[in-house]
Structures are given as C-alpha cells and as structure tokens.
Protein backbone atom coordinates (compact mmCIF):
# COMPACT_ATOMS: atom_id res chain seq x y z
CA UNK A 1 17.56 -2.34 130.21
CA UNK A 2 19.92 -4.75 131.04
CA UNK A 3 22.54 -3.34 134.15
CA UNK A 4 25.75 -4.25 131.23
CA UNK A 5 24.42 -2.22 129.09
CA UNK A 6 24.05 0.51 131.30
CA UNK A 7 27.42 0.04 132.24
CA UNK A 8 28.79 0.16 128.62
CA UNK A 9 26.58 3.53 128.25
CA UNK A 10 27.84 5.17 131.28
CA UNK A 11 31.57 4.66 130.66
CA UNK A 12 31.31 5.64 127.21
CA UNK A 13 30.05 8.94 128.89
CA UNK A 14 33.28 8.52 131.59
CA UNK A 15 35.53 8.68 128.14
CA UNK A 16 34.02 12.00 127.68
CA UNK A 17 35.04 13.37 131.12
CA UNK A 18 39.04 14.89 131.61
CA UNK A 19 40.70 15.60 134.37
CA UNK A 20 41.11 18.98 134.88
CA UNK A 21 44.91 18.77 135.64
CA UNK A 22 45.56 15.96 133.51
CA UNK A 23 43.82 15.88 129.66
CA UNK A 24 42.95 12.23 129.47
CA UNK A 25 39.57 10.48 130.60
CA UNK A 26 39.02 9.50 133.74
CA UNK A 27 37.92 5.87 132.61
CA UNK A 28 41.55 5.75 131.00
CA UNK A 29 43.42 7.74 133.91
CA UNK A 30 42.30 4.83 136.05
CA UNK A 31 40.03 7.19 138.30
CA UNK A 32 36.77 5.08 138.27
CA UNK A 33 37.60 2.09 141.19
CA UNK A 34 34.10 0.75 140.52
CA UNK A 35 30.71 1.09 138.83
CA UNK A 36 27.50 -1.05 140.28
CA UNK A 37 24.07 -1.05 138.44
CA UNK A 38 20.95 -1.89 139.96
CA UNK A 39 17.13 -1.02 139.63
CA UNK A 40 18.18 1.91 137.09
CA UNK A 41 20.90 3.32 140.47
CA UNK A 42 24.25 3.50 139.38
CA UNK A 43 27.04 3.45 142.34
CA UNK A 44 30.53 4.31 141.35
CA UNK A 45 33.46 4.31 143.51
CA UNK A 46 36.14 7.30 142.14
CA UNK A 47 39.38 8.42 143.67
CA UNK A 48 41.34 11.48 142.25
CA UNK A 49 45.05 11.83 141.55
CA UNK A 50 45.90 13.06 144.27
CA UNK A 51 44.50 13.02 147.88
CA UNK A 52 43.03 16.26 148.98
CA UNK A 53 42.41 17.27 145.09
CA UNK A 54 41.05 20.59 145.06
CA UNK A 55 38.67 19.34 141.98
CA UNK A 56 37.07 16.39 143.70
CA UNK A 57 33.88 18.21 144.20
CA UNK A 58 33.64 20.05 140.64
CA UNK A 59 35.04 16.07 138.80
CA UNK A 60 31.95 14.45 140.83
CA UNK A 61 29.51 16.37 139.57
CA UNK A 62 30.41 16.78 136.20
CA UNK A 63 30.51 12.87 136.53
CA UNK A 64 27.05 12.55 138.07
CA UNK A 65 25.38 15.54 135.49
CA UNK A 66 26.83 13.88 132.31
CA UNK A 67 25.48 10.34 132.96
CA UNK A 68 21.99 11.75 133.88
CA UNK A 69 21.95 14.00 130.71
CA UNK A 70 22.94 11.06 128.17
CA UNK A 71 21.79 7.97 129.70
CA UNK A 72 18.02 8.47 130.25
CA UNK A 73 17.76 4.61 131.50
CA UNK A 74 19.16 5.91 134.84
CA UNK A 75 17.06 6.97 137.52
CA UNK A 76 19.78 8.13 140.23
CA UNK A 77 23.74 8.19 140.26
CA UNK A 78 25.82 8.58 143.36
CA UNK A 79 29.28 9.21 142.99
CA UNK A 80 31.47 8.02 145.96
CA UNK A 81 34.84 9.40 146.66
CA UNK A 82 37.52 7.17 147.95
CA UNK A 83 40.63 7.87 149.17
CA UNK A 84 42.39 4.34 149.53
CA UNK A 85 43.70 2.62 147.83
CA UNK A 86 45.26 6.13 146.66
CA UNK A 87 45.85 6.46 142.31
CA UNK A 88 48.96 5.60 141.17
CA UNK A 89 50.27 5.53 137.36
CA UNK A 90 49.71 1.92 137.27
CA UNK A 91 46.31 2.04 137.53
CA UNK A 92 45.99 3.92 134.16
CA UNK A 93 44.93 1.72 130.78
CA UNK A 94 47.76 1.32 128.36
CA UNK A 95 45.44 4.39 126.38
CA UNK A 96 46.04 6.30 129.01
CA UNK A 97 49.55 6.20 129.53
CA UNK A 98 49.90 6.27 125.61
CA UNK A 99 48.12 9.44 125.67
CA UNK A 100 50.46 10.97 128.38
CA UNK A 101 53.33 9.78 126.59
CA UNK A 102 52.59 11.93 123.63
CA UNK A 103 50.54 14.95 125.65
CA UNK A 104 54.19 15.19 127.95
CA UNK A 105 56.94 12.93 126.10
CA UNK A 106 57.40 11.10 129.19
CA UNK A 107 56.13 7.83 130.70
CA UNK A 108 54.54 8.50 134.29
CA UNK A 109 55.37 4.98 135.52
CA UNK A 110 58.84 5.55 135.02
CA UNK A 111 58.52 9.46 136.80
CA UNK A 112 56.35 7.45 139.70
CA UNK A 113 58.94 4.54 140.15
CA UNK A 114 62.06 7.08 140.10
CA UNK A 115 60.05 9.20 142.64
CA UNK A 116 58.40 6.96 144.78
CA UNK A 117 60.36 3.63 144.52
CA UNK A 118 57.55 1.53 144.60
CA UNK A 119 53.80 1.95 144.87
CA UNK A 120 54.07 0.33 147.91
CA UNK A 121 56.47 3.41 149.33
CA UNK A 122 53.70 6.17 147.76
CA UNK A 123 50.84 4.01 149.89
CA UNK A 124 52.70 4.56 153.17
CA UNK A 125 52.63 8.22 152.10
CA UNK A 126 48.72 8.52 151.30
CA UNK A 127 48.37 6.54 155.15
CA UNK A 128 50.33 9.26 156.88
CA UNK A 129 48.95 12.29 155.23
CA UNK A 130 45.65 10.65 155.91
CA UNK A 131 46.30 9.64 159.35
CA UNK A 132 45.75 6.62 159.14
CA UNK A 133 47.71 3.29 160.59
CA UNK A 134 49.06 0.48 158.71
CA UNK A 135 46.46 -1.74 156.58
C-alpha cells in the first residue's frame, strides 16, 4: 500500500485518540509533530501538553496499540516523544480550538498570550525547566 495512504489511515485512527486532560484528538490538539512511512514502519514524532506529562507513557501506547489494531498494512509503529519545540495553543487546528471553545467557553490562544506573552516567552520556560541553554 502506498505510504499516503497509510498516512491518511493512521491519522484517521489519531482522530480517535483524546487527551486525557484535554477531550479533543490529539491530531487536532496539535500533539502529532510528525508521521514518516516506510516499508510498512510508521515513525511519529509526539510531544504532550505539557513537559513532564504524567500521561506520556499511557498516550504512547494507546497511540501505538490503536494503529496496530486498525491498520493491518503496518508492520511496526514507534512512537517518539519530543520535548522541543514544547506545545503551545497555536499549534492546535482551527477544529481544535473550535472544540475547546465550546468544551470551556474560552479561546486558549487568548488564555496562552495573556499568560505567557508570547510563545516565544513560554519556550524560554520549557529550556529552563529542561535545562537546557539557548537554541
């Protein structure tokens, strides 16, 4: 099968996955940084909401279970975690922050910007409390 159309298939599994803290999908909460196909292996690249996410571990597996289970084209699935660049409301789809909006009649970007300042602020913060210098 052609590596798009594995693609398609295993983020219309993703839409089926929520975050545990957060109802929406993690293809629409922006948590998937990147998916590679190849020789029926898929690689994805996932952060969490939050560094240090006590759900990391449970989230990766579900990940790497459900797209075994219900896409029988692919042989093996490893699920990277990455840490940085850290998640940030602005990496949501418009879905995504639609479906806040009405789960928590707010918008998140505004709550991020009026906490943070900038995303550029909340990266410097991820850095330190991952000890790590300036990139």
């Amino acid at each position: 099968m052609d590596p798009d159309e594995i693609k398609v298939k295993v983020l219309n599994v993703l839409r089926f996955i929520t975050d545990p803290e957060i109802p929406i999908n993690i293809v629409d909460l922006g948590l998937i940084r990147e998916m590679s196909v190849e020789d029926g292996r898929v690689h994805i690249k996932m952060v969490m909401t939050a560094p240090g996410c006590p759900y990391s571990m449970i989230l990766i597996r579900n990940v790497e279970e459900s797209i075994r289970q219900a896409v029988p084209e692919v042989e093996e699935v490893r699920v990277e975690l990455v840490n940085y660049p850290p998640w940030t409301p602005a990496d949501m789809s418009e879905e995504g922050r639609e479906m806040f909006r009405r789960n928590y009649g707010y918008d998140i970007m505004d709550s991020f910007i009026e906490r943070y300042g900038s995303i550029e602020n909340y990266y410097e913060l991820v850095r330190k409390y991952l000890g790590e210098e300036e990139k």
